[in-house]
Protein backbone atom coordinates (compact mmCIF):
# COMPACT_ATOMS: atom_id res chain seq x y z
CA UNK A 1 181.53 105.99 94.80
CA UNK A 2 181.65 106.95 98.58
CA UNK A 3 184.80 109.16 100.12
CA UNK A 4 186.97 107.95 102.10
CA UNK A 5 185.25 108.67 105.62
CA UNK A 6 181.80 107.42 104.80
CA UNK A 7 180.17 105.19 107.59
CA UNK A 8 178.54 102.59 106.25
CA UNK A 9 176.86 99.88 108.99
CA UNK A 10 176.57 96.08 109.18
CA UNK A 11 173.89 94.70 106.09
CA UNK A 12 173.15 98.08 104.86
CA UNK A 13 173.16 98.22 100.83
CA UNK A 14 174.23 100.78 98.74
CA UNK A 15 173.82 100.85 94.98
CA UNK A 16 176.57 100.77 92.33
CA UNK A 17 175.16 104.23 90.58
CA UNK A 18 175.31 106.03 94.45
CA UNK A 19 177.58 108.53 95.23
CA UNK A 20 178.16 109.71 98.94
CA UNK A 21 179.99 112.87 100.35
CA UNK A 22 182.41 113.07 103.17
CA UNK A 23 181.07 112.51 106.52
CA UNK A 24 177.76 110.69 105.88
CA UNK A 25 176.74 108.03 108.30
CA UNK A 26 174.81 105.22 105.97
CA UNK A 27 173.66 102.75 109.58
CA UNK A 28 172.88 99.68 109.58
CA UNK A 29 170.49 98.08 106.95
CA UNK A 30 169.53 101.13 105.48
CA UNK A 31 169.11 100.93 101.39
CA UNK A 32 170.49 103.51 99.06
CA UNK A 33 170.80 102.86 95.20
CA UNK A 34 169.59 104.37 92.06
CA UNK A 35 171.26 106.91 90.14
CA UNK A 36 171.52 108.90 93.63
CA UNK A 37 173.86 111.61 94.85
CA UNK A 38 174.92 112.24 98.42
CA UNK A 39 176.41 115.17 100.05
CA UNK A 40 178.26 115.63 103.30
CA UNK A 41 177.19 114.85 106.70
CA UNK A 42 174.37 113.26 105.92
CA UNK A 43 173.07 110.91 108.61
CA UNK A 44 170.77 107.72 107.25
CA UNK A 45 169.28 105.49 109.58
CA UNK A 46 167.91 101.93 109.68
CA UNK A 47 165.56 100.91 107.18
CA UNK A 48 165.31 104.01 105.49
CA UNK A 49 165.22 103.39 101.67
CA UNK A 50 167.06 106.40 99.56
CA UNK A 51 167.10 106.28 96.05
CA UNK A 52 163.95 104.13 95.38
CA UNK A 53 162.38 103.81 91.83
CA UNK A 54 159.17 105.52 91.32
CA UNK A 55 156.17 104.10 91.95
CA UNK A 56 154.25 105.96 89.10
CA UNK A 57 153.17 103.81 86.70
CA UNK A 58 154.11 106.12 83.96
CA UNK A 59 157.92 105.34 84.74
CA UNK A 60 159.44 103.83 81.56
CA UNK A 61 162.75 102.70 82.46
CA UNK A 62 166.02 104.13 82.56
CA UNK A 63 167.95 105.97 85.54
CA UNK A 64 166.25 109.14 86.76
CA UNK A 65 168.25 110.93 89.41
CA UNK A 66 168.10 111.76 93.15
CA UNK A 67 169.71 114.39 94.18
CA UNK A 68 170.23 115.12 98.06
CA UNK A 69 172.37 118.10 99.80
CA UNK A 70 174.57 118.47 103.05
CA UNK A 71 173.70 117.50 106.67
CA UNK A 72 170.00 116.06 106.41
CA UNK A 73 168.89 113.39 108.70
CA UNK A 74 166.59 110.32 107.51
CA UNK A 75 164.88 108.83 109.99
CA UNK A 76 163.59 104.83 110.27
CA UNK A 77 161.78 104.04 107.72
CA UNK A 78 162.03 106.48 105.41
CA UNK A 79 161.78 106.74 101.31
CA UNK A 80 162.77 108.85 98.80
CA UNK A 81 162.41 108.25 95.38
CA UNK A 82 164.09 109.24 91.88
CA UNK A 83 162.47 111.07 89.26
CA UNK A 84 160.25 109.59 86.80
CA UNK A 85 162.25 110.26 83.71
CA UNK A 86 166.02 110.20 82.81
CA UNK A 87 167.18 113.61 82.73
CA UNK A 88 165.35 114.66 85.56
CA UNK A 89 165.91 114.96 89.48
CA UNK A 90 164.04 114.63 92.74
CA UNK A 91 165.95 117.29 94.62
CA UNK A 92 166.33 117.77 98.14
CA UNK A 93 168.51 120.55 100.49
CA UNK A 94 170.85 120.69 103.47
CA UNK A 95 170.09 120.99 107.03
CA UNK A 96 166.54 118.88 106.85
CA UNK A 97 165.53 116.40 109.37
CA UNK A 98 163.13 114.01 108.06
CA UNK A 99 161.34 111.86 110.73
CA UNK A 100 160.47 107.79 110.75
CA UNK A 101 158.31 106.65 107.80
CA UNK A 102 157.97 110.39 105.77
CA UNK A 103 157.51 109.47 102.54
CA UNK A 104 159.19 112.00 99.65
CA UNK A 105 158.14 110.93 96.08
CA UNK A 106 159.20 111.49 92.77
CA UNK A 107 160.32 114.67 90.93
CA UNK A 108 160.01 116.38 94.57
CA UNK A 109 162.18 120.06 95.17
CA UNK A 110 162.60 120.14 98.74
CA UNK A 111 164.15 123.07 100.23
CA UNK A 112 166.20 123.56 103.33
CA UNK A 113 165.59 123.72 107.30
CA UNK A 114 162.66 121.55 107.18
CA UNK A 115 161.33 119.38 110.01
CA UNK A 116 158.88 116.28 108.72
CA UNK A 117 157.43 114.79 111.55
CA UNK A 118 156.70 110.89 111.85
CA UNK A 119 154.27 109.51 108.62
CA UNK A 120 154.51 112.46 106.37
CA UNK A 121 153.18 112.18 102.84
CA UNK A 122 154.57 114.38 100.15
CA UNK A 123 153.50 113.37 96.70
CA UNK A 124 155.14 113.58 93.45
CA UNK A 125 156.52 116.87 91.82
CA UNK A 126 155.47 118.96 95.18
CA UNK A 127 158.00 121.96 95.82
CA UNK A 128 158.51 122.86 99.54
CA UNK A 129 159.91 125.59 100.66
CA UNK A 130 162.71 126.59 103.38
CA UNK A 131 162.12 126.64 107.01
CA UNK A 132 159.10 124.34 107.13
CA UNK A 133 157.59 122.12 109.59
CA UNK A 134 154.96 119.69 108.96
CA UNK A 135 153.16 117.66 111.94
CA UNK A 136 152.98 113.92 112.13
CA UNK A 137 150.60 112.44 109.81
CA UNK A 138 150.11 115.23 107.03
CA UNK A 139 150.31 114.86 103.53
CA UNK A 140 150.88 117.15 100.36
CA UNK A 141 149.11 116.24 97.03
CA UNK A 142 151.02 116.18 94.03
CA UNK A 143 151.20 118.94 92.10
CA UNK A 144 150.94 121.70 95.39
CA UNK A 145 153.79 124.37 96.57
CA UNK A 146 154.27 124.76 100.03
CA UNK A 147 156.12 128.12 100.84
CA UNK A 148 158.68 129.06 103.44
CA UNK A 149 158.46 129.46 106.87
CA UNK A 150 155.11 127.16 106.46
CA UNK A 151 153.94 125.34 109.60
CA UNK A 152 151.55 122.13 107.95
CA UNK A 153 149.12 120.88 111.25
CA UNK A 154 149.16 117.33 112.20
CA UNK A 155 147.20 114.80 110.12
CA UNK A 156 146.23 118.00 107.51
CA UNK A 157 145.52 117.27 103.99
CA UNK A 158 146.56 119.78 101.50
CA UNK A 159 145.37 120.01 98.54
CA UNK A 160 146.22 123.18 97.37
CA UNK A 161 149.03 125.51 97.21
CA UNK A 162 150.06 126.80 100.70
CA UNK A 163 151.50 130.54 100.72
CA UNK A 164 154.47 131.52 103.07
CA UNK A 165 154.58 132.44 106.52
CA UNK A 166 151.12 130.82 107.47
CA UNK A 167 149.81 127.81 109.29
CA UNK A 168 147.18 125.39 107.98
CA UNK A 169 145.53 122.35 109.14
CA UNK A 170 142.50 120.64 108.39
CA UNK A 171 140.75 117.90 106.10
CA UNK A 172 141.46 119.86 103.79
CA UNK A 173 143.75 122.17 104.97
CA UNK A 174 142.53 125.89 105.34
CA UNK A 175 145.12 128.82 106.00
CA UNK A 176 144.01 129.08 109.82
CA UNK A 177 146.47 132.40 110.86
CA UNK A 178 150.71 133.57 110.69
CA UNK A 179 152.80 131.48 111.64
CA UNK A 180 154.16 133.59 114.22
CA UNK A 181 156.34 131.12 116.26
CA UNK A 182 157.92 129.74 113.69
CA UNK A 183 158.82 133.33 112.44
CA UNK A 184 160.07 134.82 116.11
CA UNK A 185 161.98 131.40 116.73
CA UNK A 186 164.02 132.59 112.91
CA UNK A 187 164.45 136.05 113.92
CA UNK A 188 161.61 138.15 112.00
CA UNK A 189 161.44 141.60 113.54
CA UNK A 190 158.59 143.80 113.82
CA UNK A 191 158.61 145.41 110.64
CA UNK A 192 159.10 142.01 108.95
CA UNK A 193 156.04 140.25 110.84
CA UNK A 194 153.97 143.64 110.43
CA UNK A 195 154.29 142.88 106.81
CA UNK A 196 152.96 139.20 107.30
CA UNK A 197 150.14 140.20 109.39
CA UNK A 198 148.92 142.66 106.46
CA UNK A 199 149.28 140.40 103.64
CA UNK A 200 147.57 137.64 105.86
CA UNK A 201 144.85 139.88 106.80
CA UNK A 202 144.02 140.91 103.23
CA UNK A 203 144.34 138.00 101.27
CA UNK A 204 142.56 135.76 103.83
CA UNK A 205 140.58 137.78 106.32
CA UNK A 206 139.45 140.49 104.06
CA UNK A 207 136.09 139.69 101.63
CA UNK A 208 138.03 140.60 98.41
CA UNK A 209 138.55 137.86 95.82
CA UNK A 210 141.63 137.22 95.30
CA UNK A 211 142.29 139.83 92.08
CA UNK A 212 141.22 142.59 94.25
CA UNK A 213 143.19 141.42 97.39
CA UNK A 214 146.46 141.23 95.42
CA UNK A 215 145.83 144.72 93.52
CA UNK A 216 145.33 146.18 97.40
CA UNK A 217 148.85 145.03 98.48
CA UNK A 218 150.33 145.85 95.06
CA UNK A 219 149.57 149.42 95.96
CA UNK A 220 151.60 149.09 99.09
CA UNK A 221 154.53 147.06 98.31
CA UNK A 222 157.60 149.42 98.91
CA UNK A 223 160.39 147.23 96.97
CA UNK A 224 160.62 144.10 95.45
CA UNK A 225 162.16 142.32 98.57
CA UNK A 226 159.36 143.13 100.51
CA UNK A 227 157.72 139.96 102.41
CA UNK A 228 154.36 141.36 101.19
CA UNK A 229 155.68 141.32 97.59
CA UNK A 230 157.00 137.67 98.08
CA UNK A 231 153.58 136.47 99.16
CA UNK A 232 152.20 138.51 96.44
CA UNK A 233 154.00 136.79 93.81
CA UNK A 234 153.62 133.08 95.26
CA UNK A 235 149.94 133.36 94.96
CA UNK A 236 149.99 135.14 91.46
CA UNK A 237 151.91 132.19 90.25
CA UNK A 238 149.43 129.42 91.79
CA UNK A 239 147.92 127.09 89.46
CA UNK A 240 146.10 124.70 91.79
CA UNK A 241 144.92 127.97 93.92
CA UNK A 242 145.86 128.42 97.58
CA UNK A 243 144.72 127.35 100.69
């Protein structure tokens, strides 16, 4: 089902299950089918492939979903898969721009604001953030959590969880220091970045294990809207540990 104002260009192919939103742009031969849901504005470009069946070899059949939000861009060439079982979604946001060839698998939640740049890998049942950018070539094992405001270096291989506000690259990726760009250019001030700079410090500058380094900015979170408390939390919760 597409509304009424949906572009769709010469030899592109859209699926009987697909739904599409007002004002996306489907151009020419791009693919879309599955059990896949559109939103609005959406702009899908040539020989992208939206909606693809898994390629895990565990998929049994059946129509898993896709679900995508409002405004993203999808580059040439790129993929995005359903979910591996019915009753479940790959999920994507609004406002992303996804450059040629990225690659987003199955059972994926990917937030909002997020830049891929060309050949990005992300794995199934990884969870990124909001407000990330990840440089041409990178790739995100399966399993990981990449938090917001998260700048991922080109051609870096993460294999672990990646907590917010920081940059990492390498083979594998390391935490390397704030990502203090990314957070000026979205208008942290200079109580918010202080509070980045301490939780970086401690957690990855400091020779406390990670217990102790958590109990240490425990005893100074304020409130539980803090920045410090949000990175305090993601890394509690990590199960494949963090960069």
């Amino acid at each position: 089902m597409l509304a009424s104002d949906v572009e769709v260009g010469a030899l592109a192919f859209i699926g009987k299950l697909v739904r599409i939103g007002s004002g996306t742009i489907v151009q020419h031969h791009a693919t879309i089918e599955g059990n896949t849901e559109i939103g609005s504005g959406n702009n899908i470009f040539p020989y992208a492939f939206i909606g693809a069946r898994t390629q895990d070899l565990k998929y049994t059949g059946g129509e898993p979903c896709l679900k995508i939000g409002d405004r993203n861009t999808f580059r040439e060439f790129c993929s995005v898969h359903t979910a591996n079982e019915v009753g479940n979604s790959t999920v994507i946001g609004s406002d992303n721009n996804f450059l040629a060839y990225t690659h987003i698998a199955h059972d994926c939640i990917i937030g909002n604001h997020i830049v891929t740049s060309n050949n990005c890998g992300i794995a199934g049942h990884v969870i990124v953030g909001d407000y990330v950018v990840m440089g041409g070539y990178a790739g995100i094992h399966q399993f990981c959590r990449v938090g917001d405001y998260v700048m991922v270096g080109a051609m870096s291989k993460v294999v672990q969880d990646i907590a917010p506000f920081v940059i990492v690259e390498g083979n594998p990726a390391e935490t390397r220091t704030i990502n203090k760009v990314g957070l000026e250019r979205n208008g942290f001030d200079a109580d918010a970045m202080a509070q980045v700079k301490l939780a970086y410090k401690i957690l990855f500058k400091s020779d406390l294990t990670r217990d102790h380094a958590i109990s240490k900015l425990r005893e100074i979170v304020t409130n539980d809207t803090s920045l410090i408390e949000k990175v305090v939390k993601f890394v509690e919760t990590s199960q494949r540990g963090v960069c």
